[in-house]
Protein backbone atom coordinates (compact mmCIF):
# COMPACT_ATOMS: atom_id res chain seq x y z
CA UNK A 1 -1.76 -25.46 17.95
CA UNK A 2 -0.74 -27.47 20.82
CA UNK A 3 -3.89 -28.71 21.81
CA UNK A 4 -2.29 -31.23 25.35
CA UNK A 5 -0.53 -27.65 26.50
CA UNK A 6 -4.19 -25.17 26.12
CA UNK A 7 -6.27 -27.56 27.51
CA UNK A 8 -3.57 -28.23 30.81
CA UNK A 9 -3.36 -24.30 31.07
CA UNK A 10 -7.33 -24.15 30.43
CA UNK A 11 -7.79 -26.61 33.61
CA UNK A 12 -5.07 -24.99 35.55
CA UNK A 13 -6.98 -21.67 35.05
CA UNK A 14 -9.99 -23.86 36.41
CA UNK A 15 -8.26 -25.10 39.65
CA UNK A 16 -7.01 -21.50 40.15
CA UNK A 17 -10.91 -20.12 39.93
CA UNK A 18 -9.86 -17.81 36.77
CA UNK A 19 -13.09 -18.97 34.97
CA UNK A 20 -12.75 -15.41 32.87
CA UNK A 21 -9.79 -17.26 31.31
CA UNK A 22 -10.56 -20.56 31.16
CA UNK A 23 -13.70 -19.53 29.36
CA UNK A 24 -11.67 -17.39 27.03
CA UNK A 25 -9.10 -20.45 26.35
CA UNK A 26 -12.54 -22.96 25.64
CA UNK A 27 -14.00 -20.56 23.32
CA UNK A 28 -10.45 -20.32 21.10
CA UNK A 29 -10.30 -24.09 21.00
CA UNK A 30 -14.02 -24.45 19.81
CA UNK A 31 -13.54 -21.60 17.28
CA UNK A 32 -10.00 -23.05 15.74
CA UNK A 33 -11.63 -26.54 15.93
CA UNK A 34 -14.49 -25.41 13.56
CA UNK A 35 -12.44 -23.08 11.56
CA UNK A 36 -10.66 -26.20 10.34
CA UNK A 37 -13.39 -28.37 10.16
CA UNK A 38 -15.42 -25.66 7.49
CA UNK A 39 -11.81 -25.57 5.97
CA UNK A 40 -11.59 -29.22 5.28
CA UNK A 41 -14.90 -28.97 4.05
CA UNK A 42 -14.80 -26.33 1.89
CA UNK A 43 -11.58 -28.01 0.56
CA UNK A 44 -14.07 -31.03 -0.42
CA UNK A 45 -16.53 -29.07 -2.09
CA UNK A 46 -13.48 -27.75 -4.33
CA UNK A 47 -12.71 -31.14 -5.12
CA UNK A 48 -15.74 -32.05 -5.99
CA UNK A 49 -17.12 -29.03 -7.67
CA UNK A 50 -15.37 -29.88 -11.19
CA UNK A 51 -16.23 -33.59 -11.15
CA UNK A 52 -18.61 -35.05 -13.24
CA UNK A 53 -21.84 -35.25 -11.68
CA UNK A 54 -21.55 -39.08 -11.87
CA UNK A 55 -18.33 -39.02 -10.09
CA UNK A 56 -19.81 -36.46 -7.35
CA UNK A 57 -22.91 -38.40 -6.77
CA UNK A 58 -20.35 -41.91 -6.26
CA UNK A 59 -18.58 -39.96 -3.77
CA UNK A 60 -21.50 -38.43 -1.99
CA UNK A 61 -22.67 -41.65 -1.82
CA UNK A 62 -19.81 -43.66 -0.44
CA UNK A 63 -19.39 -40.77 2.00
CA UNK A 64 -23.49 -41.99 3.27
């Protein structure tokens, strides 16, 4: 997603007073933006779910 070309239609919508849309075009960017942040986490949690716990707790703790 093309974040630069949402966010100048988002404030167009804005300066235009079509708040129904603009609202509509915030809540998709919030709802990708966390969709790939639980992604990338989950993705971690993979990684680390068949490490040794010695290796896991290194990592947790560098992460700190």
């Amino acid at each position: 997603m093309d974040y630069n070309q949402v966010i100048d239609s988002m404030v167009t919508d804005i300066m235009n007073n079509s708040n129904s849309e603009a609202r509509d075009t915030f809540a998709n960017i919030m709802n990708n933006k966390i969709t790939d942040a639980l992604e990338a986490k989950k993705q971690e949690l993979q990684q680390n779910l068949y490490r040794s716990p010695d290796s896991a707790e290194e990592t947790a703790d560098a992460n700190a």
